[in-house]
C-alpha atoms as a PDB file:
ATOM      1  CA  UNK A   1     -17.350 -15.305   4.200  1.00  0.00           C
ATOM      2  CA  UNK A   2     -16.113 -12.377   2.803  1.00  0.00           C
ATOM      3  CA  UNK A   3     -12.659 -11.412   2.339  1.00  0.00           C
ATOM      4  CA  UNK A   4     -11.273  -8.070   4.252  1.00  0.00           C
ATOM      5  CA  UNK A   5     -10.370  -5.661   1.636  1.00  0.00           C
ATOM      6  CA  UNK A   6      -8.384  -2.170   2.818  1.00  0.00           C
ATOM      7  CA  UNK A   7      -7.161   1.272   0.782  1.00  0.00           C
ATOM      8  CA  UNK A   8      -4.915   3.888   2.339  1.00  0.00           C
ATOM      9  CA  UNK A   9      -3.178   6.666   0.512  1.00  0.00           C
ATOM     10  CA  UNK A  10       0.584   7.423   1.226  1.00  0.00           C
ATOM     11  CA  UNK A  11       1.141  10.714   0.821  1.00  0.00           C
ATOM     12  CA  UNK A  12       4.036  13.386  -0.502  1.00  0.00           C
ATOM     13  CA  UNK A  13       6.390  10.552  -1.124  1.00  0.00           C
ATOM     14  CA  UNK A  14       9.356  11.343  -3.152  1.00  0.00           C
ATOM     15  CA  UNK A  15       8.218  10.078  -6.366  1.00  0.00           C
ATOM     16  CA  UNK A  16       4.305  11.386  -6.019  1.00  0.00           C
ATOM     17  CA  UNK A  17       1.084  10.174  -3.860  1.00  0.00           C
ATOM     18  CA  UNK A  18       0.786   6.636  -3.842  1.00  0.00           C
ATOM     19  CA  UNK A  19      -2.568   4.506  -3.305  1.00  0.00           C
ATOM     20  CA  UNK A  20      -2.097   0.670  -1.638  1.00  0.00           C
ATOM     21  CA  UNK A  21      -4.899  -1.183  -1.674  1.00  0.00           C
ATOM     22  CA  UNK A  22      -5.860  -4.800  -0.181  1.00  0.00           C
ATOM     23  CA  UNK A  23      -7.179  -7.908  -0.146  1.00  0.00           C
ATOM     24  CA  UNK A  24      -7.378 -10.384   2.470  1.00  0.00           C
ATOM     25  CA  UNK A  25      -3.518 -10.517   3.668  1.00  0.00           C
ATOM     26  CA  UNK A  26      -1.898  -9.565   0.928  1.00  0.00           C
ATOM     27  CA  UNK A  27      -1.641  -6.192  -1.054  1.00  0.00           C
ATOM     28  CA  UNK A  28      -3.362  -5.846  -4.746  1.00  0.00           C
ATOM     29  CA  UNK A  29      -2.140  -3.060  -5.840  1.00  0.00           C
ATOM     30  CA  UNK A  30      -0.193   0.041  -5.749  1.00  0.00           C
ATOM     31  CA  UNK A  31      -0.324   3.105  -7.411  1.00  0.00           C
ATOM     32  CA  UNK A  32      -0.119   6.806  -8.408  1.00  0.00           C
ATOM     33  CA  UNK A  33      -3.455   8.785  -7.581  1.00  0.00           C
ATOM     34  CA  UNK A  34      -4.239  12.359  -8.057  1.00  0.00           C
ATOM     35  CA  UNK A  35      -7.568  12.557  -6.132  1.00  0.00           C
ATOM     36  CA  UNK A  36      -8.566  10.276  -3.430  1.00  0.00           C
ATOM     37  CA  UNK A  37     -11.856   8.320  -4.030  1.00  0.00           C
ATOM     38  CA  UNK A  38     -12.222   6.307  -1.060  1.00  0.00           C
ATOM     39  CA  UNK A  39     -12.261   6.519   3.223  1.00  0.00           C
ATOM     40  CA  UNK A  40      -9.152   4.797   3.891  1.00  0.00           C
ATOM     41  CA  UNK A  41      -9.669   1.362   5.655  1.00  0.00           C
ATOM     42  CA  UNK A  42      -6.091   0.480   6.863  1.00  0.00           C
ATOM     43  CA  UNK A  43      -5.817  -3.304   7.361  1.00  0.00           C
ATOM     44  CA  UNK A  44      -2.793  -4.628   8.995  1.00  0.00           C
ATOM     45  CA  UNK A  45      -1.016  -6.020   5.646  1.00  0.00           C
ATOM     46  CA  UNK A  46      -1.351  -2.163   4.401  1.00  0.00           C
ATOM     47  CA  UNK A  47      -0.257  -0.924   7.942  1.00  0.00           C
ATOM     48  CA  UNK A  48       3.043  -2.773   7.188  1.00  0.00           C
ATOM     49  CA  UNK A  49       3.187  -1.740   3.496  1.00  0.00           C
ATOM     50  CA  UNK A  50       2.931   1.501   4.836  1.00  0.00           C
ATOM     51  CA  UNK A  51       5.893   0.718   7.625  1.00  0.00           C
ATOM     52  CA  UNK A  52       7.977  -0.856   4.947  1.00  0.00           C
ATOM     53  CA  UNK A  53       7.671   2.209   2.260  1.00  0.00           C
ATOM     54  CA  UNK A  54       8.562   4.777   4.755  1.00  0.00           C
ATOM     55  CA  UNK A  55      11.678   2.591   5.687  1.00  0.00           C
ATOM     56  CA  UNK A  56      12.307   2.273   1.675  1.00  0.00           C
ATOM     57  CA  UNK A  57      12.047   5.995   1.468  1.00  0.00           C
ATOM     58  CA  UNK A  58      13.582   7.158   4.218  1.00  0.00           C
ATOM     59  CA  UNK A  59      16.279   4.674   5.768  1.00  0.00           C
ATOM     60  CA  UNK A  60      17.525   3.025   2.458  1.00  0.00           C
ATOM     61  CA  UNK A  61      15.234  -0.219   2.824  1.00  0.00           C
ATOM     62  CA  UNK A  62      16.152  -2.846   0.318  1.00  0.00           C
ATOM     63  CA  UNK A  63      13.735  -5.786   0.615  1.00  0.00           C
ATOM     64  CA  UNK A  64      10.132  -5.952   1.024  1.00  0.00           C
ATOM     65  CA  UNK A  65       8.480  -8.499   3.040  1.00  0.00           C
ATOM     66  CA  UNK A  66       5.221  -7.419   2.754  1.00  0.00           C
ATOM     67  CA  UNK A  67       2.417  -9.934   1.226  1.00  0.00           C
ATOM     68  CA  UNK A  68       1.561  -8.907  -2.579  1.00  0.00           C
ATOM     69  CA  UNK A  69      -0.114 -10.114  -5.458  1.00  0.00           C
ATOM     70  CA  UNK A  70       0.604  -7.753  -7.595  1.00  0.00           C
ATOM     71  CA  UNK A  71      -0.268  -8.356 -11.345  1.00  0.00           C
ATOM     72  CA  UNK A  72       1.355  -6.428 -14.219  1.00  0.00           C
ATOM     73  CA  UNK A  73      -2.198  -6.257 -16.450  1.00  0.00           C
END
């Protein structure tokens, strides 16, 4: 069984174009990007990383509750 993996690119934020990507349910990374090279494939843990950035950005958010495993490699 193979594991549902997503990429989206968030776009003109205020500190540059970000790239999420995805695995299963929880978010593997996030980034800066300066060219896009990949079809976004929006999975429902990036549709709420999306949600919660905007909110972050735009309405003073102050917690995530988002899934990650982020590393810091």
């Amino acid at each position: 069984m193979s594991t549902q993996k997503g990429i989206a690119y968030y776009r003109n934020s205020p500190v540059g174009d970000l790239i999420i990507e995805s695995e299963g349910e929880s978010i593997t990374r996030i980034g800066f990007w300066k060219k896009a090279y990949g079809t976004e494939s929006i999975t429902p843990v990036i549709d709420q990383c999306l949600a919660e950035l905007n909110e972050y950005f735009t309405k003073g958010r102050k917690f995530f509750f988002v899934q990650s495993w982020l590393s810091r490699n």
